[in-house]
PDB file of N, CA and C in Angstrom:
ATOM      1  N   UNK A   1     123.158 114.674  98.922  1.00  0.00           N
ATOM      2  CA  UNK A   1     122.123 113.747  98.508  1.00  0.00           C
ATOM      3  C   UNK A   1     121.168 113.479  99.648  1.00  0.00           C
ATOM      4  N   UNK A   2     119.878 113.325  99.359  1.00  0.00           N
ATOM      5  CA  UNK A   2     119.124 112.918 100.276  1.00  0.00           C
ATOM      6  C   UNK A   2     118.197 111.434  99.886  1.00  0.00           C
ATOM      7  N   UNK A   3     118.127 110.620 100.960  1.00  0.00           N
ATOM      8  CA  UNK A   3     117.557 109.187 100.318  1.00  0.00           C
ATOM      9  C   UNK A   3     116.066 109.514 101.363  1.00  0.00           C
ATOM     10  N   UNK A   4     115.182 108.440 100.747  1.00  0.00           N
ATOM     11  CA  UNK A   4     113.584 108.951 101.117  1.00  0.00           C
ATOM     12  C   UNK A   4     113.211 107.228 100.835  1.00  0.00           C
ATOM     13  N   UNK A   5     112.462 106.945 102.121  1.00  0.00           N
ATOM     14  CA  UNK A   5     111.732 105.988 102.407  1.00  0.00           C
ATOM     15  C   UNK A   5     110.393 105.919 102.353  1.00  0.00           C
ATOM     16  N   UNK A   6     109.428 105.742 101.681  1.00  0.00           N
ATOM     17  CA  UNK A   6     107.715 105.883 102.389  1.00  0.00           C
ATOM     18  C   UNK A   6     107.341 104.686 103.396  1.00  0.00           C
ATOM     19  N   UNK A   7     106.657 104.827 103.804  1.00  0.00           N
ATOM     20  CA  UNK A   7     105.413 103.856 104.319  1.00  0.00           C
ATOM     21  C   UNK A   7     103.794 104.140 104.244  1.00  0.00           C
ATOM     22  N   UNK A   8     103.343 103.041 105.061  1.00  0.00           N
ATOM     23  CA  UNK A   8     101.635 103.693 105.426  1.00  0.00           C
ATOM     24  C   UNK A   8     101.351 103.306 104.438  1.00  0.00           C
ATOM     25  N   UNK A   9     101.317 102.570 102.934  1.00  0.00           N
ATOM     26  CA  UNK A   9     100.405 102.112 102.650  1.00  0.00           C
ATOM     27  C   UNK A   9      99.739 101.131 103.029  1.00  0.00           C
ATOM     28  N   UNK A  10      98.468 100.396 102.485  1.00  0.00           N
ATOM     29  CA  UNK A  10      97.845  99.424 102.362  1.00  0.00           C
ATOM     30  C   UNK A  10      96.313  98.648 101.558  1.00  0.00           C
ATOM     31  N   UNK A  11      95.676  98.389 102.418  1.00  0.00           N
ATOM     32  CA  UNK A  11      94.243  98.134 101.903  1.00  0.00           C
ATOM     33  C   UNK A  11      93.355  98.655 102.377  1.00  0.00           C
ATOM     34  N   UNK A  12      92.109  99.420 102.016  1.00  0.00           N
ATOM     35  CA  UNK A  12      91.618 100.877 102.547  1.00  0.00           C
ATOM     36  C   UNK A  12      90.314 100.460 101.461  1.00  0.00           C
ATOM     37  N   UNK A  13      88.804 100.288 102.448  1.00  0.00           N
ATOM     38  CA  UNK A  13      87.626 100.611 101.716  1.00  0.00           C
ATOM     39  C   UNK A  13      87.613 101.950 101.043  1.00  0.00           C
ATOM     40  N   UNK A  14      87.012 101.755 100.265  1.00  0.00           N
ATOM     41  CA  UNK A  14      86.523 103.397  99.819  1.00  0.00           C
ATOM     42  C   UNK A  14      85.553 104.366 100.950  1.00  0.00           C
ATOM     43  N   UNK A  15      86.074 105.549 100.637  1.00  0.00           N
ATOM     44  CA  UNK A  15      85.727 105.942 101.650  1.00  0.00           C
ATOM     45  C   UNK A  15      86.918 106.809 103.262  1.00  0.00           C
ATOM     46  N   UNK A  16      87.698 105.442 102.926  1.00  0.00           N
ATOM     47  CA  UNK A  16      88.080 105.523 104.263  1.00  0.00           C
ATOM     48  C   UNK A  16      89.492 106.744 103.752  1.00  0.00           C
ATOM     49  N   UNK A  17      90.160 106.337 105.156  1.00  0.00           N
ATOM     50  CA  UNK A  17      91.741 107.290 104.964  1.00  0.00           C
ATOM     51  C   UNK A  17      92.569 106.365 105.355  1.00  0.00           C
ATOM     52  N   UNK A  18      93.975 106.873 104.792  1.00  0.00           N
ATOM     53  CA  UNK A  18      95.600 106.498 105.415  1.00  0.00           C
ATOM     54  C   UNK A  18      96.070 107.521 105.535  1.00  0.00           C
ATOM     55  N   UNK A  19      97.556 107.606 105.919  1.00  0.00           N
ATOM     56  CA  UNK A  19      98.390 108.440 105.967  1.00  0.00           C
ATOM     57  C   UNK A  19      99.397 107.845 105.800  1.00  0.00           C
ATOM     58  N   UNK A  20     100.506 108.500 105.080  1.00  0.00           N
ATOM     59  CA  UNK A  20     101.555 107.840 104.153  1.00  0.00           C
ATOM     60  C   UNK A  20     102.885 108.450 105.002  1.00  0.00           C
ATOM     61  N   UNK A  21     103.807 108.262 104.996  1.00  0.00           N
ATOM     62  CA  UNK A  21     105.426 108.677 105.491  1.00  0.00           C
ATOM     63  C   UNK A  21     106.426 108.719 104.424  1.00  0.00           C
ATOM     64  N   UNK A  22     106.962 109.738 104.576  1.00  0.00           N
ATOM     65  CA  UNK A  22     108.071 109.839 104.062  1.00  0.00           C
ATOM     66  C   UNK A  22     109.464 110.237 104.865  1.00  0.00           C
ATOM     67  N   UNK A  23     110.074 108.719 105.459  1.00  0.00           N
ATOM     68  CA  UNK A  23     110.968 109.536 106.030  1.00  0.00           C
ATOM     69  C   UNK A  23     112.673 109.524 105.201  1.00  0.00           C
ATOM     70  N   UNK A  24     113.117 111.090 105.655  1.00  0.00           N
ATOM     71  CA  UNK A  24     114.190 111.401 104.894  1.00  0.00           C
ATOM     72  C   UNK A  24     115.548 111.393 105.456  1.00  0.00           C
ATOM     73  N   UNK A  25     116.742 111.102 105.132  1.00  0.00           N
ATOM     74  CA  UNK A  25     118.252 110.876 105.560  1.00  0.00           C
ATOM     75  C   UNK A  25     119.061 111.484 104.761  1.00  0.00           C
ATOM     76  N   UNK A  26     120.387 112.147 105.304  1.00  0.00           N
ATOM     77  CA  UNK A  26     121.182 112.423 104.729  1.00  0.00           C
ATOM     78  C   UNK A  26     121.145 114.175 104.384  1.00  0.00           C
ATOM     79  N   UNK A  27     121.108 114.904 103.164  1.00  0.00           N
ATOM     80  CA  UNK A  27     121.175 116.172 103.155  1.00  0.00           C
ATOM     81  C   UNK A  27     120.084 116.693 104.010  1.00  0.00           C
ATOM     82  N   UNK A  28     120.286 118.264 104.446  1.00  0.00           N
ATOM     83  CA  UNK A  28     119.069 118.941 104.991  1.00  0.00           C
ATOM     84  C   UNK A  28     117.754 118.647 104.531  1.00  0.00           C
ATOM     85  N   UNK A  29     116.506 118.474 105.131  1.00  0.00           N
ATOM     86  CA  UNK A  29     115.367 117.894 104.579  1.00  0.00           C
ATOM     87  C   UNK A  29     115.011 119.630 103.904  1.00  0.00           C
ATOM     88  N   UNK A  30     115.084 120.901 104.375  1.00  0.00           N
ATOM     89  CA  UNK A  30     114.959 122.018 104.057  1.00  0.00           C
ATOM     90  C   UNK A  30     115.146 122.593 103.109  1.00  0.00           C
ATOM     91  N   UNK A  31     116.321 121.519 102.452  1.00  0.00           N
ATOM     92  CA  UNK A  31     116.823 122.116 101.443  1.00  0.00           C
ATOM     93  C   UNK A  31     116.179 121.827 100.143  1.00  0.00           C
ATOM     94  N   UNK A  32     115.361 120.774  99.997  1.00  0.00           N
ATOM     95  CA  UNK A  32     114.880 120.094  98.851  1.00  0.00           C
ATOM     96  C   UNK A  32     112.861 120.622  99.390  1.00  0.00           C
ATOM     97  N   UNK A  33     112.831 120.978  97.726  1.00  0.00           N
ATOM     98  CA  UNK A  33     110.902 121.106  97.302  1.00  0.00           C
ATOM     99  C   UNK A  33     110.855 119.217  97.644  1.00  0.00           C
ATOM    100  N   UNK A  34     109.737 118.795  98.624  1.00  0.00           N
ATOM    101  CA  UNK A  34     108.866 117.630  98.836  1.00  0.00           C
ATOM    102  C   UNK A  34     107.930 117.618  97.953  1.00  0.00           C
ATOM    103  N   UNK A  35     107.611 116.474  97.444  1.00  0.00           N
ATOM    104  CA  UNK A  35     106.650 116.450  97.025  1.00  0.00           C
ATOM    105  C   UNK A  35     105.909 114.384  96.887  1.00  0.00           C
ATOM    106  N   UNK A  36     104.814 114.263  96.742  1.00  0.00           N
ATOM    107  CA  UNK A  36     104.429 112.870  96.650  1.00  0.00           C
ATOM    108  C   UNK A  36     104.022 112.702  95.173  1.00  0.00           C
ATOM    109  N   UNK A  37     104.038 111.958  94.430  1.00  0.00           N
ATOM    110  CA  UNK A  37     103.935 111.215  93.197  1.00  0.00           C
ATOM    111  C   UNK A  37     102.588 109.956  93.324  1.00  0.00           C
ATOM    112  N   UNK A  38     102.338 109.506  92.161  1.00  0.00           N
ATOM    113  CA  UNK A  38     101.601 108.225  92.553  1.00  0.00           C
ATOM    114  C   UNK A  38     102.201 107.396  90.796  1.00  0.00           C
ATOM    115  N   UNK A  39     101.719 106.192  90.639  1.00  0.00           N
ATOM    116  CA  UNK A  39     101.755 105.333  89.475  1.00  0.00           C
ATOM    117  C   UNK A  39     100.582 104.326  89.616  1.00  0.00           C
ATOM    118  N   UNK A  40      99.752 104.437  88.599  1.00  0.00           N
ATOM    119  CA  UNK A  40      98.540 103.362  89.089  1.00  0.00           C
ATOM    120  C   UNK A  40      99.241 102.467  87.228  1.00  0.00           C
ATOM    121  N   UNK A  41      98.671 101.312  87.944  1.00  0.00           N
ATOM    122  CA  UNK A  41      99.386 100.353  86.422  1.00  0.00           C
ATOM    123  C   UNK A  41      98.286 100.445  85.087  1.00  0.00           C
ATOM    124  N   UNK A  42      99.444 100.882  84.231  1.00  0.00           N
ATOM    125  CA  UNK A  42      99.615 100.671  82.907  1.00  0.00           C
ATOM    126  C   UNK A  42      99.317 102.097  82.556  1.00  0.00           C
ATOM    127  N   UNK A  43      99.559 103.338  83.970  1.00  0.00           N
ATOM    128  CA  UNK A  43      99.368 104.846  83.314  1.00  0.00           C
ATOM    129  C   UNK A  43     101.180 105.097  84.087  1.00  0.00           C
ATOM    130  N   UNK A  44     101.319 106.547  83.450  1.00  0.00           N
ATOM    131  CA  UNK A  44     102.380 107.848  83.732  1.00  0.00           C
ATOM    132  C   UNK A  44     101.994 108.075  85.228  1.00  0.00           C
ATOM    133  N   UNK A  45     103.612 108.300  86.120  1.00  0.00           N
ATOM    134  CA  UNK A  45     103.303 108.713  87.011  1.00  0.00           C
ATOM    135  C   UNK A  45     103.200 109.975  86.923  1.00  0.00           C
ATOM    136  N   UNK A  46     101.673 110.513  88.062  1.00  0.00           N
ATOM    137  CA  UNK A  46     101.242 111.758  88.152  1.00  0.00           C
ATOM    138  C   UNK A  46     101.487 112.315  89.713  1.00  0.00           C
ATOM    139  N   UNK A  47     101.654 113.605  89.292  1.00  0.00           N
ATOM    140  CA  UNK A  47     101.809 114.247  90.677  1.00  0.00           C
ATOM    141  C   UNK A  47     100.540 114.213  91.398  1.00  0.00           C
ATOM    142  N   UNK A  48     101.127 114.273  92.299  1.00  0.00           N
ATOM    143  CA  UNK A  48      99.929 114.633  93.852  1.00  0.00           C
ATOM    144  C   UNK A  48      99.699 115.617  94.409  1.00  0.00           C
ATOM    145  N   UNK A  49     100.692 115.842  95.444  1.00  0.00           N
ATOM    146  CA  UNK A  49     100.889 117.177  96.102  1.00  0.00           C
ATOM    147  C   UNK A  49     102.171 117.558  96.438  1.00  0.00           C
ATOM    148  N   UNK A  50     102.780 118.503  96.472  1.00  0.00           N
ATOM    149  CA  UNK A  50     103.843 119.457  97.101  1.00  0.00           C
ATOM    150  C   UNK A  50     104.331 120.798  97.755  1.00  0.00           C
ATOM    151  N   UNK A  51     105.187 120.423  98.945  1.00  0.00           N
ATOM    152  CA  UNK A  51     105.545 121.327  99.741  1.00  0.00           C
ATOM    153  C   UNK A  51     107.065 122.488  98.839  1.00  0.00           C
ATOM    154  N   UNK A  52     106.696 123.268  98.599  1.00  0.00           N
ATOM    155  CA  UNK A  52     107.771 123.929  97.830  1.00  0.00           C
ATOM    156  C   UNK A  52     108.696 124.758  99.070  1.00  0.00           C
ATOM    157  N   UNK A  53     110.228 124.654  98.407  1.00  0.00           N
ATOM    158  CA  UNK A  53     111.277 124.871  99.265  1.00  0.00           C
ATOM    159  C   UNK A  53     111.260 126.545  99.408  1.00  0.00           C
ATOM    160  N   UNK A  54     110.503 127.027  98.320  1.00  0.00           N
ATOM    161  CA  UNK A  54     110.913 128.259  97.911  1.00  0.00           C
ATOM    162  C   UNK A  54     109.607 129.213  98.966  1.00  0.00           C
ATOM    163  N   UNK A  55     108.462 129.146  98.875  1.00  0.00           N
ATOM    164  CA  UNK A  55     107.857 129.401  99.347  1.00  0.00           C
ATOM    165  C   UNK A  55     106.658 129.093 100.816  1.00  0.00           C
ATOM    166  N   UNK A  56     107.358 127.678 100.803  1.00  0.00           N
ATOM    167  CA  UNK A  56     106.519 126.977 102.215  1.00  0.00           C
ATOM    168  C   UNK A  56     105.278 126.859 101.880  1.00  0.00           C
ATOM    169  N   UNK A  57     104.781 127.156 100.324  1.00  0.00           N
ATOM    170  CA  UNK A  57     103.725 126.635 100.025  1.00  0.00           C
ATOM    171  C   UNK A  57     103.102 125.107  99.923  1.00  0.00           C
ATOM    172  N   UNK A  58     102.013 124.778 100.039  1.00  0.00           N
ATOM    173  CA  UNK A  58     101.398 123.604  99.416  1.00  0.00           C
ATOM    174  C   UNK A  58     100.295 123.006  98.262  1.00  0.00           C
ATOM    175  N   UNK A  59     101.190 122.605  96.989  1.00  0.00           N
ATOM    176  CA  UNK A  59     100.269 122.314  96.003  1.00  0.00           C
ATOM    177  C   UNK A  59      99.614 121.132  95.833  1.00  0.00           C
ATOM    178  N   UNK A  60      98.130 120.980  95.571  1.00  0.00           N
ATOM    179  CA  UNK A  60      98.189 119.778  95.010  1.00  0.00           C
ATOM    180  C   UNK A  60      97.353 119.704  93.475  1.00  0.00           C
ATOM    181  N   UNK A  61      97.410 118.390  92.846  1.00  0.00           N
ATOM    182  CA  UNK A  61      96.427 118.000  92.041  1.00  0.00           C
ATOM    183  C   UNK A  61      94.761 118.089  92.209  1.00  0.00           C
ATOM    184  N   UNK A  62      94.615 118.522  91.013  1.00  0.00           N
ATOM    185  CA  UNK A  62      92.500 118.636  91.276  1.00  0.00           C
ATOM    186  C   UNK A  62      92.131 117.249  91.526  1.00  0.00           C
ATOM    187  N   UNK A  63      92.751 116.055  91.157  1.00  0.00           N
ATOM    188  CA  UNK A  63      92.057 115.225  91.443  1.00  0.00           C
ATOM    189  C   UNK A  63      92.042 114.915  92.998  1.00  0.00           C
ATOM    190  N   UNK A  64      92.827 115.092  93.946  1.00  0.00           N
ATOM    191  CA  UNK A  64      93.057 115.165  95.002  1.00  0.00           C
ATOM    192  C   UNK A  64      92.691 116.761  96.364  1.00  0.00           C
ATOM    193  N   UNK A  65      92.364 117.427  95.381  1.00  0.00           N
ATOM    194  CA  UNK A  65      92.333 119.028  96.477  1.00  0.00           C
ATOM    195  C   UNK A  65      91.135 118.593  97.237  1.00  0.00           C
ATOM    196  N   UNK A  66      90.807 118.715  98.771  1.00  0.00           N
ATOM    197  CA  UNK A  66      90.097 118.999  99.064  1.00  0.00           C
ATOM    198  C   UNK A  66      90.338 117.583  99.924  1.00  0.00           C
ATOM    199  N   UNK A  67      90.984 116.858  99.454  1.00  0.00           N
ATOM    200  CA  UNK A  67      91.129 115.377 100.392  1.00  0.00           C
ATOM    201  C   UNK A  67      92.127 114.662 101.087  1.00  0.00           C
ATOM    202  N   UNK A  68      93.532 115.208 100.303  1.00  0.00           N
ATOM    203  CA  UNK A  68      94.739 115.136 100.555  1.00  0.00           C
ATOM    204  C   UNK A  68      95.284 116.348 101.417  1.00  0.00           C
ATOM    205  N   UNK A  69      96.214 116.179 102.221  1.00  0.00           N
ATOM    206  CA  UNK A  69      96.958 116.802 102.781  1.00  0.00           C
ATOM    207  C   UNK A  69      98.287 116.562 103.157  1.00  0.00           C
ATOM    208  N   UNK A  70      99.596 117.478 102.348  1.00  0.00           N
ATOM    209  CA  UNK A  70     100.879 116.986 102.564  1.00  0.00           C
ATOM    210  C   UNK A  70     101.180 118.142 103.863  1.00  0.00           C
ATOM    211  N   UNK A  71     102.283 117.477 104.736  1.00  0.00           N
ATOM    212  CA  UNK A  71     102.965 117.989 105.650  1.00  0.00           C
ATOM    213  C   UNK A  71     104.005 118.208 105.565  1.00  0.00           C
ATOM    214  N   UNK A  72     105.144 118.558 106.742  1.00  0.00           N
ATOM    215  CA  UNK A  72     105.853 117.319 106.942  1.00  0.00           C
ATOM    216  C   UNK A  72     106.407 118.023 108.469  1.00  0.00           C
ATOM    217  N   UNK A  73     107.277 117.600 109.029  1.00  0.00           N
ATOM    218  CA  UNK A  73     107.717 117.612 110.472  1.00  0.00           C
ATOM    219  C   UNK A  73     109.050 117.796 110.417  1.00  0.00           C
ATOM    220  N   UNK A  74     110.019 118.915 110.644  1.00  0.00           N
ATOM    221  CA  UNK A  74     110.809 119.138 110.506  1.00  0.00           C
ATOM    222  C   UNK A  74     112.218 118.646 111.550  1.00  0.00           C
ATOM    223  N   UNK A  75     111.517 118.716 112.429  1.00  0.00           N
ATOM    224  CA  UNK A  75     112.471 117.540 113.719  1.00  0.00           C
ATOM    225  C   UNK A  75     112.605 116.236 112.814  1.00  0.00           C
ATOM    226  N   UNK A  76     111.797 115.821 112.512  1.00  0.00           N
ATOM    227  CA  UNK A  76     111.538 114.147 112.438  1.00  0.00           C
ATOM    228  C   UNK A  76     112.356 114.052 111.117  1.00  0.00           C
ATOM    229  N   UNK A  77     112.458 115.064 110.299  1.00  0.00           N
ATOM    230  CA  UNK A  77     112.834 114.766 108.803  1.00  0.00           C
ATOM    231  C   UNK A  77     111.938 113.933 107.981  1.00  0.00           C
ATOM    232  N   UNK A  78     110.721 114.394 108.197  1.00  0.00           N
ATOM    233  CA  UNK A  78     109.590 113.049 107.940  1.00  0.00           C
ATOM    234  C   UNK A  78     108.525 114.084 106.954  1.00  0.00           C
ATOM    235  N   UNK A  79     107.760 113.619 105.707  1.00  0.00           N
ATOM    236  CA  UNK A  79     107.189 113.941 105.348  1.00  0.00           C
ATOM    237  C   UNK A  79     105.522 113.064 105.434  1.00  0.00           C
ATOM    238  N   UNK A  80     104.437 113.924 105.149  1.00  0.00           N
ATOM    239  CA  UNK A  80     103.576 113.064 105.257  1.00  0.00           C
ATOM    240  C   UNK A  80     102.354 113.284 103.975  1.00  0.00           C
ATOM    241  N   UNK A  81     101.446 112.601 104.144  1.00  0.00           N
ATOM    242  CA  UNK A  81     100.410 112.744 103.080  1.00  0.00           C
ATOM    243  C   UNK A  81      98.940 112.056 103.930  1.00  0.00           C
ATOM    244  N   UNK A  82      98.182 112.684 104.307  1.00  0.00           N
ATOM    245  CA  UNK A  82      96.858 112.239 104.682  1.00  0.00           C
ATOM    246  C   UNK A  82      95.955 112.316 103.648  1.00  0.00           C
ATOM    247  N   UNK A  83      95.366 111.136 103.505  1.00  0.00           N
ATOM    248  CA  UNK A  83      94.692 111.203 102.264  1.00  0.00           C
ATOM    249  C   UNK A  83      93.195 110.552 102.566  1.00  0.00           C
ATOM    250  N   UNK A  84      92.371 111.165 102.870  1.00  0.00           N
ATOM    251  CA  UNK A  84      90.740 111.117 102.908  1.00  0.00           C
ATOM    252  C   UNK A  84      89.908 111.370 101.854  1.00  0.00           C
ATOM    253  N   UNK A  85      88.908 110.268 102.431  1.00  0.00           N
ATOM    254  CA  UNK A  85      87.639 110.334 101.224  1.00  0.00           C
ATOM    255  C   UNK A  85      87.970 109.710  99.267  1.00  0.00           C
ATOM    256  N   UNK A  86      88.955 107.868 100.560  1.00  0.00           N
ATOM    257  CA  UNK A  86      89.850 107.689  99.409  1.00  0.00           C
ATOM    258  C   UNK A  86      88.331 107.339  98.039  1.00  0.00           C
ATOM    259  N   UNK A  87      89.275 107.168  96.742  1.00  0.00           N
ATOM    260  CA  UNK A  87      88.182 106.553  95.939  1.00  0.00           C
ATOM    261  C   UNK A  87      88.906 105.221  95.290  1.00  0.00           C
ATOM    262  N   UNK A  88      88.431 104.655  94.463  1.00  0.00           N
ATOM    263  CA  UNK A  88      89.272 103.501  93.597  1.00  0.00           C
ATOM    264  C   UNK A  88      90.157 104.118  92.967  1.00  0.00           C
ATOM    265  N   UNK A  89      89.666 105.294  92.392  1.00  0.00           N
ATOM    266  CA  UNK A  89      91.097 105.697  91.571  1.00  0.00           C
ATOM    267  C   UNK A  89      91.908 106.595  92.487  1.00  0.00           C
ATOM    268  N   UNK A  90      92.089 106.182  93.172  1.00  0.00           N
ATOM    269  CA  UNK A  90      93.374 106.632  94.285  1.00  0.00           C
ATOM    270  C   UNK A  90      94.357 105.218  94.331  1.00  0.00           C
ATOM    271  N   UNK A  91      93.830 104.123  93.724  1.00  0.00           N
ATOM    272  CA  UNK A  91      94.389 103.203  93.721  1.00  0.00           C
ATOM    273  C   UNK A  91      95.958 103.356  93.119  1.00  0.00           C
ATOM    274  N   UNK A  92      96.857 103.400  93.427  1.00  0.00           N
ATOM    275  CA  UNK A  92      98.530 103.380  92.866  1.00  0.00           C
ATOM    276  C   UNK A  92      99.832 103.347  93.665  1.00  0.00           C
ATOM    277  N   UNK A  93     100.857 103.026  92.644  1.00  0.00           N
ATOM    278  CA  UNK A  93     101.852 103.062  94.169  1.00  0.00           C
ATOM    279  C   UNK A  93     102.335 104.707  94.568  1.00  0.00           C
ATOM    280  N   UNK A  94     102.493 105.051  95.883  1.00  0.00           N
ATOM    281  CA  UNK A  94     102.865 106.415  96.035  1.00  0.00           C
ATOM    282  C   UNK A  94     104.395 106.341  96.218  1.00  0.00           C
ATOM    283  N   UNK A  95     104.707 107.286  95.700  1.00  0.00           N
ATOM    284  CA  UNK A  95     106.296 108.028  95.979  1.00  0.00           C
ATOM    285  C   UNK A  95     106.479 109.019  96.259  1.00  0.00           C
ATOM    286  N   UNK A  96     107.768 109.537  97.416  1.00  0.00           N
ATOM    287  CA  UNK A  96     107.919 110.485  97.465  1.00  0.00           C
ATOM    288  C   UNK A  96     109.456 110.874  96.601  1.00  0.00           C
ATOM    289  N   UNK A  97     109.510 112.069  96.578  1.00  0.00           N
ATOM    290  CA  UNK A  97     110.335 112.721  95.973  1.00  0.00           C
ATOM    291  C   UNK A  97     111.078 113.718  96.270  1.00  0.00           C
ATOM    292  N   UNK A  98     112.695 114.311  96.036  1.00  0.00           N
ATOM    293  CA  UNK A  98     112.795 115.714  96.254  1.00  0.00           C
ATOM    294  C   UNK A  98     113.522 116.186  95.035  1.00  0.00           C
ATOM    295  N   UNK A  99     112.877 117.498  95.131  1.00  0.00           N
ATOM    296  CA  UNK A  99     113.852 118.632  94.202  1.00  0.00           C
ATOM    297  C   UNK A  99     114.695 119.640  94.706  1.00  0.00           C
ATOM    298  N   UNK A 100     115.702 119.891  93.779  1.00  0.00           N
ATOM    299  CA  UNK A 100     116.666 120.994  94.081  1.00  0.00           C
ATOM    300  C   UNK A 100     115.824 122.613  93.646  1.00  0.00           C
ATOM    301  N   UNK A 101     115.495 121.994  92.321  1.00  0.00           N
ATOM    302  CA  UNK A 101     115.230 123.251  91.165  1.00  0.00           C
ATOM    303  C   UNK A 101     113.844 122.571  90.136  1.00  0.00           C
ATOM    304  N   UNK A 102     113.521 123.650  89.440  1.00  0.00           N
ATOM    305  CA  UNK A 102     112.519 122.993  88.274  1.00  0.00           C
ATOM    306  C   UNK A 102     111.201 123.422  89.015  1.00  0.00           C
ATOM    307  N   UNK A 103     110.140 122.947  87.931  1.00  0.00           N
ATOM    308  CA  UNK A 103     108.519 123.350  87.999  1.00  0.00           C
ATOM    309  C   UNK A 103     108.352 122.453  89.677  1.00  0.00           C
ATOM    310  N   UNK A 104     107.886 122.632  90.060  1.00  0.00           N
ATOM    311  CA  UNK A 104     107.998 121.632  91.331  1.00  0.00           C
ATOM    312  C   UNK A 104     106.605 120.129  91.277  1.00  0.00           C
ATOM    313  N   UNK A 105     105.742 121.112  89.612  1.00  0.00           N
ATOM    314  CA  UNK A 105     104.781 119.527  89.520  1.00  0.00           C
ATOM    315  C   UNK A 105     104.937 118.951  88.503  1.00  0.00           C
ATOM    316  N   UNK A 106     106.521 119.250  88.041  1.00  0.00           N
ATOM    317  CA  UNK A 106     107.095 117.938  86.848  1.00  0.00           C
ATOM    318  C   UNK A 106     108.101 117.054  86.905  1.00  0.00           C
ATOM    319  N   UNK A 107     107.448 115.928  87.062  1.00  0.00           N
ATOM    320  CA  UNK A 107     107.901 114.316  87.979  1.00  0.00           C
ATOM    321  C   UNK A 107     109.680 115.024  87.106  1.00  0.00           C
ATOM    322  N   UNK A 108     110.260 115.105  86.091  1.00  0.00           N
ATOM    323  CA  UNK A 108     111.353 115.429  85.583  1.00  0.00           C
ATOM    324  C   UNK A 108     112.485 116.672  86.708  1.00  0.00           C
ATOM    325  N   UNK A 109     111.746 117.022  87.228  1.00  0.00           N
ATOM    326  CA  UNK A 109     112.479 117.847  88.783  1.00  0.00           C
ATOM    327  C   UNK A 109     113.170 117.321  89.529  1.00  0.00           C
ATOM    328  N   UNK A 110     112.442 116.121  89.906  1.00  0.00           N
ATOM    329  CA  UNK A 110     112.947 115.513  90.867  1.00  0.00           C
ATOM    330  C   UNK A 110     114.110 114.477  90.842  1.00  0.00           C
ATOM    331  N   UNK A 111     115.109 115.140  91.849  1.00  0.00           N
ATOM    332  CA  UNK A 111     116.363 113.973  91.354  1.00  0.00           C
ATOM    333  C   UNK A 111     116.177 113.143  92.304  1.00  0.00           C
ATOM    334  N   UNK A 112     115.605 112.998  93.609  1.00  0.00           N
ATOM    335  CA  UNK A 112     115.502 111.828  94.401  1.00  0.00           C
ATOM    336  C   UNK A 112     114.188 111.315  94.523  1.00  0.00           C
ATOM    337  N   UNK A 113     113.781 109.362  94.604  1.00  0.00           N
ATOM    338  CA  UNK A 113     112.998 108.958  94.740  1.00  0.00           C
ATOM    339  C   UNK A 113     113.057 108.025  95.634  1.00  0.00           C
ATOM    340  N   UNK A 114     111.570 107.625  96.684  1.00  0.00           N
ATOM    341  CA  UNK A 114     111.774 106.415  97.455  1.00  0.00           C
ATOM    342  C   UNK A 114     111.050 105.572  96.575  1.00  0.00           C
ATOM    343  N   UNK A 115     111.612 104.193  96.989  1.00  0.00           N
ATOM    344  CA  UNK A 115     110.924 102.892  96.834  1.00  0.00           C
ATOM    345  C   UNK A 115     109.622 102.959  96.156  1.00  0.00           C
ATOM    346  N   UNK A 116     108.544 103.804  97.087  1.00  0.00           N
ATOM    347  CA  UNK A 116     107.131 103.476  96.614  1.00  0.00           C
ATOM    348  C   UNK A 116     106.274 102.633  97.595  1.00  0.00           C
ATOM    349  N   UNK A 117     105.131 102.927  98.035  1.00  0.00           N
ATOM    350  CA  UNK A 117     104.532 102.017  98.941  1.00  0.00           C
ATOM    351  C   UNK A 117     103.280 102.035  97.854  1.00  0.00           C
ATOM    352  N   UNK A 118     102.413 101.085  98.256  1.00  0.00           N
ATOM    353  CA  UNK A 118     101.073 100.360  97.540  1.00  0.00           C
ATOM    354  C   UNK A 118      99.753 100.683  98.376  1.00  0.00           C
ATOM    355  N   UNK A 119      99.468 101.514  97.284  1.00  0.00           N
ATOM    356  CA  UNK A 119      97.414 102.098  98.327  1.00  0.00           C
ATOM    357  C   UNK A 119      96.272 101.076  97.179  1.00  0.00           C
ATOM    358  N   UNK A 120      96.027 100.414  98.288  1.00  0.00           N
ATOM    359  CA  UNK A 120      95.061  99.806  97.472  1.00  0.00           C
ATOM    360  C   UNK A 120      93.752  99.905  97.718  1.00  0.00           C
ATOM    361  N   UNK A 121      92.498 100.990  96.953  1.00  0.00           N
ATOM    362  CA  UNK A 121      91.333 101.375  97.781  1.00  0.00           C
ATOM    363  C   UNK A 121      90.228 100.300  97.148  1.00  0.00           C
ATOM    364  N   UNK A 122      89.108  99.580  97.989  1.00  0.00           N
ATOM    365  CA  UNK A 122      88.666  98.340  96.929  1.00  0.00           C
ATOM    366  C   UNK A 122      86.871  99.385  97.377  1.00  0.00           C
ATOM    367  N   UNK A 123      86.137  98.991  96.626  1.00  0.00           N
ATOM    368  CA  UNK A 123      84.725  99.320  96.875  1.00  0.00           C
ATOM    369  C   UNK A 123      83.906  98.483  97.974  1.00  0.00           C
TER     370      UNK A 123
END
């Protein structure tokens, strides 16, 4: 099993950036597809971006390509998410996640979740 913490959210003009954490404990961080999630209220959580176990690739969502960037740091067991050129609808809570197996951008993959931290982007 692996357990997953985020941080780094907060309150963020539009415009601006954060960078989010995910740090991980317990099984190999290597062994599990990373990936970040979001939930903005009263919608489905949607994927973001992910690091796949299988290929060391990185996917993300169109609503996000071009602004987001997932990492992660393999000493540290730490995953990350830089996220620039936020907008309002970046507004939601983020999660990270891992998978064993499965599509790697269907939230149903993932058997582990953290907490969730809160991005709140205002105009």
């Amino acid at each position: 099993q692996v357990q997953l913490v985020e941080s780094g959210g907060g309150l963020v003009q539009a415009g601006g950036s954060l960078r989010l954490s995910c740090a991980a404990s317990g099984r190999n961080f290597n062994y599990y597809t990373m990936a970040w999630f979001r939930q903005a209220p009263g919608k489905e959580r949607e994927f973001v971006a992910t690091i796949s176990r299988w290929d060391g690739g990185s996917y993300y969502a169109n609503s996000v390509k071009g602004r987001f960037t997932i990492s992660k740091d393999i000493a540290k067991n730490t995953m990350y998410l830089q996220m620039n050129s936020l907008k309002s609808e970046d507004t939601a809570v983020y999660y990270c996640a891992a998978a064993e197996f499965g599509n790697i951008r269907a939230r149903n993959s993932y058997n582990y979740w953290g907490q969730g931290t809160q991005v709140t982007v205002f105009s």
